[in-house]
Protein backbone atom coordinates (compact mmCIF):
# COMPACT_ATOMS: atom_id res chain seq x y z
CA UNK A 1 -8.03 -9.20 24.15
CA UNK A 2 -8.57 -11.43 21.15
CA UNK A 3 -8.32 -14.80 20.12
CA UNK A 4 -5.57 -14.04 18.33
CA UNK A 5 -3.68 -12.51 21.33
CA UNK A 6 -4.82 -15.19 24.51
CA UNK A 7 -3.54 -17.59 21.92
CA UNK A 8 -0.12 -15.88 21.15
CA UNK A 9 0.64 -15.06 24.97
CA UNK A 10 0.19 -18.51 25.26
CA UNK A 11 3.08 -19.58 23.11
CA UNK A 12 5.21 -17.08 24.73
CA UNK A 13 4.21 -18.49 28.47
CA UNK A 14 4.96 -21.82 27.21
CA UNK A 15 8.45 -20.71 25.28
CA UNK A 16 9.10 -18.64 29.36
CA UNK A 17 8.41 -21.95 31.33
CA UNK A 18 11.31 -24.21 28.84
CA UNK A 19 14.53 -24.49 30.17
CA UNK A 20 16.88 -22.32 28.46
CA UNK A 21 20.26 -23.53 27.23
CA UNK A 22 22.55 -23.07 24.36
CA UNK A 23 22.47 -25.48 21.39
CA UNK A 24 26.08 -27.66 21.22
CA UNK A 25 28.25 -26.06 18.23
CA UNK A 26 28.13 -29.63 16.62
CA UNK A 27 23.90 -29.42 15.94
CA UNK A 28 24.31 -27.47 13.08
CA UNK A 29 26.13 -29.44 10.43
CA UNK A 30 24.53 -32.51 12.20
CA UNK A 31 20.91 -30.69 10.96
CA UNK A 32 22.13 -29.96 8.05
CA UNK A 33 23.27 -32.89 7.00
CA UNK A 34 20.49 -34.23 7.52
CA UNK A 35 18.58 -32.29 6.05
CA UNK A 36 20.84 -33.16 2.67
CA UNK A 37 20.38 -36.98 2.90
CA UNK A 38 16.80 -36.95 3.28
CA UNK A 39 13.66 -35.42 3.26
CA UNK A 40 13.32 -33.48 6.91
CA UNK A 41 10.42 -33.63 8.94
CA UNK A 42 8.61 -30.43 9.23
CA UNK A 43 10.11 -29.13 12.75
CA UNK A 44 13.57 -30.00 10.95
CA UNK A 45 13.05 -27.54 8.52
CA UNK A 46 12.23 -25.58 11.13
CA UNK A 47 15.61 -25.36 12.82
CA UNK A 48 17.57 -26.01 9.99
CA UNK A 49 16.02 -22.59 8.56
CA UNK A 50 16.97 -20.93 11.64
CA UNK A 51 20.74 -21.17 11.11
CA UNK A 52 20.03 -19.78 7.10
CA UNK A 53 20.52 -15.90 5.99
CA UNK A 54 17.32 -14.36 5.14
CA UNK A 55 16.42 -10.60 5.52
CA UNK A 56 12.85 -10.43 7.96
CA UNK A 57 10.35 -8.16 6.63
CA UNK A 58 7.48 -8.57 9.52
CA UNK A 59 6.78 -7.56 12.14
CA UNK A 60 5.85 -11.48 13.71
CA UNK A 61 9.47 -11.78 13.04
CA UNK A 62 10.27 -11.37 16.68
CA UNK A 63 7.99 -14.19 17.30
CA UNK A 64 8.78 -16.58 15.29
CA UNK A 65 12.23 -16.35 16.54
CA UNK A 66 11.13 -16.62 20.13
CA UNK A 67 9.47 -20.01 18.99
CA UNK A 68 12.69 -21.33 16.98
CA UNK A 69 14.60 -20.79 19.80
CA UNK A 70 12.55 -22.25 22.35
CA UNK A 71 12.57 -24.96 20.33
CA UNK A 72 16.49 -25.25 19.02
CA UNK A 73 17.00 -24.53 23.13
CA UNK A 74 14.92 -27.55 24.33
CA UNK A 75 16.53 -29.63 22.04
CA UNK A 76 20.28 -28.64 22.78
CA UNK A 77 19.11 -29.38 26.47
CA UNK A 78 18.39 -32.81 26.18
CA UNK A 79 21.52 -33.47 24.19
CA UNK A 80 23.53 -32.05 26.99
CA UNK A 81 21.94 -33.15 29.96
CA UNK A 82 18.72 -35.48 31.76
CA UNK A 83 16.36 -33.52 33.41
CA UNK A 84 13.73 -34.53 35.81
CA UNK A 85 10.63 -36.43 34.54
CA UNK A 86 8.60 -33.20 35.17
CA UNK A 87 10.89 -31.42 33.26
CA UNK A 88 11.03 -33.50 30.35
CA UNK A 89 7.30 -33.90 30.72
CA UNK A 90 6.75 -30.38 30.42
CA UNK A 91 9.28 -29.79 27.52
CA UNK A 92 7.60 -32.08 26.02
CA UNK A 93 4.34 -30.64 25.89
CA UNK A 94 5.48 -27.25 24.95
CA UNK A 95 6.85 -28.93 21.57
CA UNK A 96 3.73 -31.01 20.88
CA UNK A 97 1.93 -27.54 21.47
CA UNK A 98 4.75 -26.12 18.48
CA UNK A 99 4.25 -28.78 16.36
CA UNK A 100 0.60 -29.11 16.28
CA UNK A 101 -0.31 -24.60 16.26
CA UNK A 102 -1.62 -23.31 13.31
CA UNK A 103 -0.39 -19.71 14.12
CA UNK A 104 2.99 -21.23 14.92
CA UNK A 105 3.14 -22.09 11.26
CA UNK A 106 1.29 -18.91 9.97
CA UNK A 107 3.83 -16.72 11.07
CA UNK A 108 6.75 -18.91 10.49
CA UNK A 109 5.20 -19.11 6.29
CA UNK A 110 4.75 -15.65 6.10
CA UNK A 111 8.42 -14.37 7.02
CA UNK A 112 9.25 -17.09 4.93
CA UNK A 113 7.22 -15.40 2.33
CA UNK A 114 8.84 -11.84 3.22
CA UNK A 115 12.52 -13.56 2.80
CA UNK A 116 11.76 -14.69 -1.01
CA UNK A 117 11.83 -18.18 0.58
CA UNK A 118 8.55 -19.03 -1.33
CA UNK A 119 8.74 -23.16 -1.23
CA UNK A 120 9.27 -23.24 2.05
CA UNK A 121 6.62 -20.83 2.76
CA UNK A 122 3.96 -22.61 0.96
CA UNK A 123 4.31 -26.33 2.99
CA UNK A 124 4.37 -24.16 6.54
CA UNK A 125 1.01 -22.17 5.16
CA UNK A 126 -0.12 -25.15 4.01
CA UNK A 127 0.34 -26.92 7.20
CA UNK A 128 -1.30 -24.12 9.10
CA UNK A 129 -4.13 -23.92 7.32
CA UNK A 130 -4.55 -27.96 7.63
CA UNK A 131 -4.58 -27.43 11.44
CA UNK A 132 -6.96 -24.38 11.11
CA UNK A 133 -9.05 -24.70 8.26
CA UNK A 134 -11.39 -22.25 9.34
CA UNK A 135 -9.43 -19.54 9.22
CA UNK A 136 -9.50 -17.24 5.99
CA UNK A 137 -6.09 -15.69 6.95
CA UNK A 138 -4.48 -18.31 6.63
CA UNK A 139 -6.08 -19.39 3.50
CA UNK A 140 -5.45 -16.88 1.78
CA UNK A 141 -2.25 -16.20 2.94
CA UNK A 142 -1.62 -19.68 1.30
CA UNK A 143 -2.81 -18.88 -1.82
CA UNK A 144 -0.14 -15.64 -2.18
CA UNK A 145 2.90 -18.42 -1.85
CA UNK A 146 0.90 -20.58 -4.71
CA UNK A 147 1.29 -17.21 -6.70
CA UNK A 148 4.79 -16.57 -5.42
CA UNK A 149 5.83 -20.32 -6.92
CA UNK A 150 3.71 -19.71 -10.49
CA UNK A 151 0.61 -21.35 -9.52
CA UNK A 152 -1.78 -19.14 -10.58
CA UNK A 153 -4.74 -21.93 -10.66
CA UNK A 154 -4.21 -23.09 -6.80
CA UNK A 155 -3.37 -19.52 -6.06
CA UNK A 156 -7.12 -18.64 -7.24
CA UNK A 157 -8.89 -21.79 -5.86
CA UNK A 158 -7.29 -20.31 -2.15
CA UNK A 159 -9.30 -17.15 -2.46
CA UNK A 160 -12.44 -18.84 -4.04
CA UNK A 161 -12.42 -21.19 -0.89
CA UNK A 162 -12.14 -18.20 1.16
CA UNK A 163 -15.11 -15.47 -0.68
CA UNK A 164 -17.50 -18.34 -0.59
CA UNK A 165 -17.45 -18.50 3.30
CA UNK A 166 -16.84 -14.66 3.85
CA UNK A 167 -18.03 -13.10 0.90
CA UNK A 168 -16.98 -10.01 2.01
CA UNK A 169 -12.73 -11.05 2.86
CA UNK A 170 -11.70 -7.60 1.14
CA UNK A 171 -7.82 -8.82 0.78
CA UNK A 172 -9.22 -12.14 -1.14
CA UNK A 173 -11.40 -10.39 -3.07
CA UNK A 174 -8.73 -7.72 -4.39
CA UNK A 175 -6.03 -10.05 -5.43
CA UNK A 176 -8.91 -12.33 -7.42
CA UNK A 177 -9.77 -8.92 -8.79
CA UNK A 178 -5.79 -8.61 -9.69
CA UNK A 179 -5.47 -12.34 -10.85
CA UNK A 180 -8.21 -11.76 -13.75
CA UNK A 181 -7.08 -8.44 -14.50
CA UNK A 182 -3.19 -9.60 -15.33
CA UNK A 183 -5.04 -12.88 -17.03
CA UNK A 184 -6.93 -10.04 -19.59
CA UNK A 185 -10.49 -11.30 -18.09
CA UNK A 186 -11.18 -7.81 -17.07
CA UNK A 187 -15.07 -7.99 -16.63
CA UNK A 188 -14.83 -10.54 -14.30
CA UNK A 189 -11.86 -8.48 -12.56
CA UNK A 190 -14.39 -5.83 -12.14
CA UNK A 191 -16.34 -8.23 -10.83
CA UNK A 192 -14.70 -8.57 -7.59
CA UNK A 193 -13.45 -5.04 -7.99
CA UNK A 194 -17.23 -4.14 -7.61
CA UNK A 195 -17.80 -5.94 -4.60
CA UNK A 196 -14.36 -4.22 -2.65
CA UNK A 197 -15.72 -1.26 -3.22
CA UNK A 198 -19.62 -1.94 -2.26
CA UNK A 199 -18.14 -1.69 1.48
CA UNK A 200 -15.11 0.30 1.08
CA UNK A 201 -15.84 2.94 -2.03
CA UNK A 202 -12.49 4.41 -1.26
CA UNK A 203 -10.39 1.67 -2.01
CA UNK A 204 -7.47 2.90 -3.81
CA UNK A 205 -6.56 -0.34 -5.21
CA UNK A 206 -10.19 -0.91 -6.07
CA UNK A 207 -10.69 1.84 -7.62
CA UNK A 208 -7.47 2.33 -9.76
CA UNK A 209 -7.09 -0.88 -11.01
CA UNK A 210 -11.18 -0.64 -11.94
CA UNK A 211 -9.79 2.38 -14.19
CA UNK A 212 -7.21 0.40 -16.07
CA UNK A 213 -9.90 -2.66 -16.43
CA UNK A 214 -12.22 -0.11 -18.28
CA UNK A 215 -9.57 1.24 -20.05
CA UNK A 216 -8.80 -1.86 -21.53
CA UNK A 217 -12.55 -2.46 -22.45
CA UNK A 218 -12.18 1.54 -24.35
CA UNK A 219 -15.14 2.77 -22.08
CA UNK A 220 -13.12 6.20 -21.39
CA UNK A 221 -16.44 7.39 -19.61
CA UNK A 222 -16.16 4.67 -16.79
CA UNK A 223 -12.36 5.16 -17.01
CA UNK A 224 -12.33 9.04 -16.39
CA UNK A 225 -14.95 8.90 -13.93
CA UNK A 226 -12.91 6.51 -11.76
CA UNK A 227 -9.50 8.25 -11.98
CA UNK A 228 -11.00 11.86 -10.52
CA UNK A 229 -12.88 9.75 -8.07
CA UNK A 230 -8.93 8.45 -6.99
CA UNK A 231 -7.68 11.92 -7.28
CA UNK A 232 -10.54 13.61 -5.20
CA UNK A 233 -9.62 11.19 -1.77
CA UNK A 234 -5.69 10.38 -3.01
CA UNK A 235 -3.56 13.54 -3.79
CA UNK A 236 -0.10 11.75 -3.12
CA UNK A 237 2.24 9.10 -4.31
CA UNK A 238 2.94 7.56 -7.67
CA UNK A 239 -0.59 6.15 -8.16
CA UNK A 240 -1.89 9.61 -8.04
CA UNK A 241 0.46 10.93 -10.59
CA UNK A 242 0.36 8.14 -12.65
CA UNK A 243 -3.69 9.06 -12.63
CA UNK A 244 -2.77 12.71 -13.80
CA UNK A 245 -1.41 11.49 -16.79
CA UNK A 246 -3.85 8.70 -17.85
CA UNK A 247 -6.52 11.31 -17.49
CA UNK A 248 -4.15 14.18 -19.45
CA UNK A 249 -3.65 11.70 -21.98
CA UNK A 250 -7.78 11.53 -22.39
CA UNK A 251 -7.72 15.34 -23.01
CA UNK A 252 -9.36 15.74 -19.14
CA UNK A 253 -6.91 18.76 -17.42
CA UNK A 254 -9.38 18.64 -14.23
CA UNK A 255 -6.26 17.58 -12.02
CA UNK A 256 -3.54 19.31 -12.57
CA UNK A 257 0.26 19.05 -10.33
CA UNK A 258 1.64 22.19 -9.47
CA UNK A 259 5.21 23.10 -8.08
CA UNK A 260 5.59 24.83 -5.21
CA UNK A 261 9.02 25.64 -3.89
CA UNK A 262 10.20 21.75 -3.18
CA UNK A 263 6.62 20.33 -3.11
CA UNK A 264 4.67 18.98 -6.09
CA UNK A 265 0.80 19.66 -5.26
CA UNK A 266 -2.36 18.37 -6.94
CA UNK A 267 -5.11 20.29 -7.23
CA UNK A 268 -8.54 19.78 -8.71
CA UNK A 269 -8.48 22.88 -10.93
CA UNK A 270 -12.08 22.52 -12.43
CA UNK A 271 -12.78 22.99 -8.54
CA UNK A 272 -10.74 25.99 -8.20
CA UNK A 273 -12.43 27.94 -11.25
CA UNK A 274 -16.01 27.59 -8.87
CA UNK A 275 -15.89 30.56 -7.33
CA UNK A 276 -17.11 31.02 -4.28
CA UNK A 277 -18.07 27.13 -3.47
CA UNK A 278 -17.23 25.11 -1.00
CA UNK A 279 -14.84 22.64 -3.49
CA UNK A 280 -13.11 25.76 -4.46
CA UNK A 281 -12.63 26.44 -0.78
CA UNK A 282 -11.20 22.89 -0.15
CA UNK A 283 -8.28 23.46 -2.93
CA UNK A 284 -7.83 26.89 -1.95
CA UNK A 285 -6.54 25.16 1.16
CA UNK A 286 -4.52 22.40 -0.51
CA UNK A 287 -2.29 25.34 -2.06
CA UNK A 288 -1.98 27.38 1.56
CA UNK A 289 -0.68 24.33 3.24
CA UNK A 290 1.58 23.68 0.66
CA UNK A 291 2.95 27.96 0.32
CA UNK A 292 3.53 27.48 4.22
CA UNK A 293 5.67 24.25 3.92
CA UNK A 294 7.67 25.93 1.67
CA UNK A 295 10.32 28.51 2.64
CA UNK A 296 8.87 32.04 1.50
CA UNK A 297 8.93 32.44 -2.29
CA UNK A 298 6.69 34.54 -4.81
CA UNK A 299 3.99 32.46 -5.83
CA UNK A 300 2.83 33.00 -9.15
CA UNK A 301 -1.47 32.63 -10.20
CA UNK A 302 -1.90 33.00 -13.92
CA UNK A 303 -5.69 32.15 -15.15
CA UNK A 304 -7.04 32.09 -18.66
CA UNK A 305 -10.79 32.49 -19.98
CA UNK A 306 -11.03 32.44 -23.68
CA UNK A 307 -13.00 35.83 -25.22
CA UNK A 308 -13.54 37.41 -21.36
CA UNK A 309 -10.77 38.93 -19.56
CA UNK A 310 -12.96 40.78 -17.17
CA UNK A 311 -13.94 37.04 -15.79
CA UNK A 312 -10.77 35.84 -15.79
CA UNK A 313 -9.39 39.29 -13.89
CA UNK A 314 -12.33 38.45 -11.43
CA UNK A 315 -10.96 34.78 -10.25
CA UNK A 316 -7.52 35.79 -10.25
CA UNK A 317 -8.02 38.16 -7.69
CA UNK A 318 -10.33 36.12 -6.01
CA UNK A 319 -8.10 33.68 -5.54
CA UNK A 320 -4.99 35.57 -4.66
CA UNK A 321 -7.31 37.11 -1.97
CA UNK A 322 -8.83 33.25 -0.70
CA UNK A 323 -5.13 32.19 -0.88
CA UNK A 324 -3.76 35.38 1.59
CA UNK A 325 -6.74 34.43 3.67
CA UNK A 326 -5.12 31.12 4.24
CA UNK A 327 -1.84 31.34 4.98
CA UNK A 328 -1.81 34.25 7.34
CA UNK A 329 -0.25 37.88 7.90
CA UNK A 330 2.39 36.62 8.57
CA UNK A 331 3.87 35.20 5.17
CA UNK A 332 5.41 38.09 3.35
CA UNK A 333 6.07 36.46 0.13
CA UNK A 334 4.43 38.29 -2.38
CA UNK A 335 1.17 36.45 -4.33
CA UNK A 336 1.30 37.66 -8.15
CA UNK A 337 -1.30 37.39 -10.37
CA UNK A 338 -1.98 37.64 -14.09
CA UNK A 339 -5.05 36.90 -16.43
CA UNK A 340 -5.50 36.64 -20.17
CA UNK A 341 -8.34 36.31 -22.36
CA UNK A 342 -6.67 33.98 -24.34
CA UNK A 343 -6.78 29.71 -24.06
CA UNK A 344 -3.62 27.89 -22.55
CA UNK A 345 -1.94 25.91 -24.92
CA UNK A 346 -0.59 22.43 -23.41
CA UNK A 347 2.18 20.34 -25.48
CA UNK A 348 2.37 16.86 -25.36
CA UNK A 349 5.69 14.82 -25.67
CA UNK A 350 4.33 13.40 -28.53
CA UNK A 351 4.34 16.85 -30.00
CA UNK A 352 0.59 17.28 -30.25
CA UNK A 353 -0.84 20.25 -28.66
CA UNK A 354 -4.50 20.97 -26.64
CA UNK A 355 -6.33 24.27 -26.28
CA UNK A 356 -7.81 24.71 -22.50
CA UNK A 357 -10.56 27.39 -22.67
CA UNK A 358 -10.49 28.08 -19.26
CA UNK A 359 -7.66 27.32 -17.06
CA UNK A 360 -5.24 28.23 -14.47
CA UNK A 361 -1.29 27.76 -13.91
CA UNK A 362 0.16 27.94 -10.40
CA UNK A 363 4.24 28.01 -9.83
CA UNK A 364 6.74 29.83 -7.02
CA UNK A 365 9.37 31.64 -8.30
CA UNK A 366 12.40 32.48 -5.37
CA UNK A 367 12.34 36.18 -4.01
CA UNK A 368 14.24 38.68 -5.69
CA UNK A 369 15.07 41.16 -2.74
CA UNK A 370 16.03 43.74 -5.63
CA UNK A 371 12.32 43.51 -6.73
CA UNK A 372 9.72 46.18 -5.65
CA UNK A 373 6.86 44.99 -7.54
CA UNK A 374 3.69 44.45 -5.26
CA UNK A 375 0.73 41.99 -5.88
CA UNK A 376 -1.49 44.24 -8.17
């Protein structure tokens, strides 16, 4: 167990040994009134934000709850009743422990954060990381509310603080790598870019956002080189297909996105045309798992090879025969192939058009049971 963990099972124990009671009906306007004539200290806020509508969106929420509660409870006891010295004693030391609990105001900042509550947010992260200024969470937690409220200065002074004691602080380093890239310094955005993805050279935000720095300095090499570097570890989600069509839009057809039944697949089809390697082998695979998540349709394999139909008769088959090798006997939709000797012709919305030498097209069509043709 952690630091992190002895320290939050303490809370808890402490929040366990308070006397539970329920808070008079009166507290609330009497809070937040006076909240309205004055300026609340900060474990006012504190309840008075409890009886607010916000929508939680972490998972410390249950936490942080458990803490206002303990509190808003200890409070509504001694308004309704004395208790013992020991009692009181105790009570009171579970609030100083509260008030004075870095983590206590972490959490409370960050679900603050989470409910668009970004003011309020930034004096509870602020507070926590004036009672733990060691602790680059915190920090730089703090410096994403000084963004949320527009200050983009203090927001990058936060992570600075932070990369000059842990140099490495991935999360710190990213959003300064973000904060120069929206400002148009993108050098020094690759900057910090660079050093994300010294230790982690799969970063996805890393490595995309490197693509769109470069592209902004016009070095397509650098640019094209990093969006197939995305596209060879992340196949899914909008950032993928978004990479697709920066890289189509360069002339560079290496990834292509295929439809198969339901499923939209990319494949790495400069890979596929290797016969007989092992990166062939890999996106031979890609398309099986996607045939067999789809209900059984004919899958169509069309390949072109500019001047040599013979070669491009060759990989179709190959393929068709790598792809049945895949998904099993027992898939009876048909694989159909074709191959022509002539170069695909891709349009562009723009109307443009670009020849592909070599190429290959992959779509499912749904079974005709009328149909007797057989893969030839």
């Amino acid at each position: 167990m952690n630091n992190r963990q002895i320290n939050d099972r303490h809370i808890e124990a402490l929040i366990g040994e308070t006397r539970e009671q329920a808070a008079p009906a009166w507290l609330k306007q009497e809070i937040m009134q006076c909240v309205c004539s004055y300026e609340p200290t900060l474990w006012r806020r504190l309840v008075s934000w409890l009886f607010q509508r916000y929508t939680p969106g972490l998972r410390p929420t249950a936490l942080v709850f458990a803490i206002v509660i303990g509190c808003v409870s200890f409070w509504g006891g001694i308004l309704l009743e004395r208790h013992s010295t020991d009692t009181m004693s105790k009570n009171a030391d579970t609030f100083a422990v509260f008030a004075e609990n870095g983590r206590v105001h972490y959490l409370a900042g960050r679900e603050l954060l989470a409910a668009g509550r970004h003011k309020a947010a930034l004096r509870f992260l602020q507070k926590a990381v004036q009672l733990d200024p060691g602790n680059p969470e915190y920090i730089h937690w703090q410096g994403v509310a000084y963004w949320s409220v527009g200050n983009k200065e203090r927001e990058r002074q936060s992570y600075f603080q932070i990369v000059q004691d842990h140099p490495d602080f991935k999360p710190s380093l990213l959003n300064l790598g973000h904060s120069f890239l929206e400002s148009g310094n993108y050098n020094v955005a690759l900057q910090y870019y660079q050093r994300v993805l010294q230790n982690d050279r799969n970063n996805p935000q890393a490595l995309y956002n490197s693509a769109l720095a470069f592209e902004k300095l016009n070095n397509e090499y650098q640019e094209k080189l990093l969006l197939k570097h995305y596209l060879n570890v992340y196949r899914t989600g909008k950032w993928a297909y978004r990479a697709i069509d920066h890289l189509q839009q360069l002339g560079d057809f290496t990834f292509r996105s295929y439809r198969i039944g339901i499923h939209s697949v990319v494949v790495n089809v400069s890979a596929l045309l290797q016969t007989g390697s092992a990166a062939q082998k890999k996106e031979v695979e890609v398309l099986a798992n996607a045939v067999n998540r789809t209900a059984p349709q004919e899958l169509q394999v069309v390949v072109y090879n500019k001047g040599n139909k013979n070669e491009s008769r060759e990989i179709a088959l190959n393929l068709r025969n790598q792809i049945l090798g895949e998904i099993g006997p027992e898939h009876d939709a048909p694989i159909m192939v074709s191959w022509f000797d002539t170069a695909e012709i891709v349009s562009f919305e723009n109307g443009e058009k670009q020849e592909l030498s070599q190429s290959i097209q992959i779509f499912s069509n749904p079974i005709n049971l009328n149909n007797g043709r057989k893969s030839t």
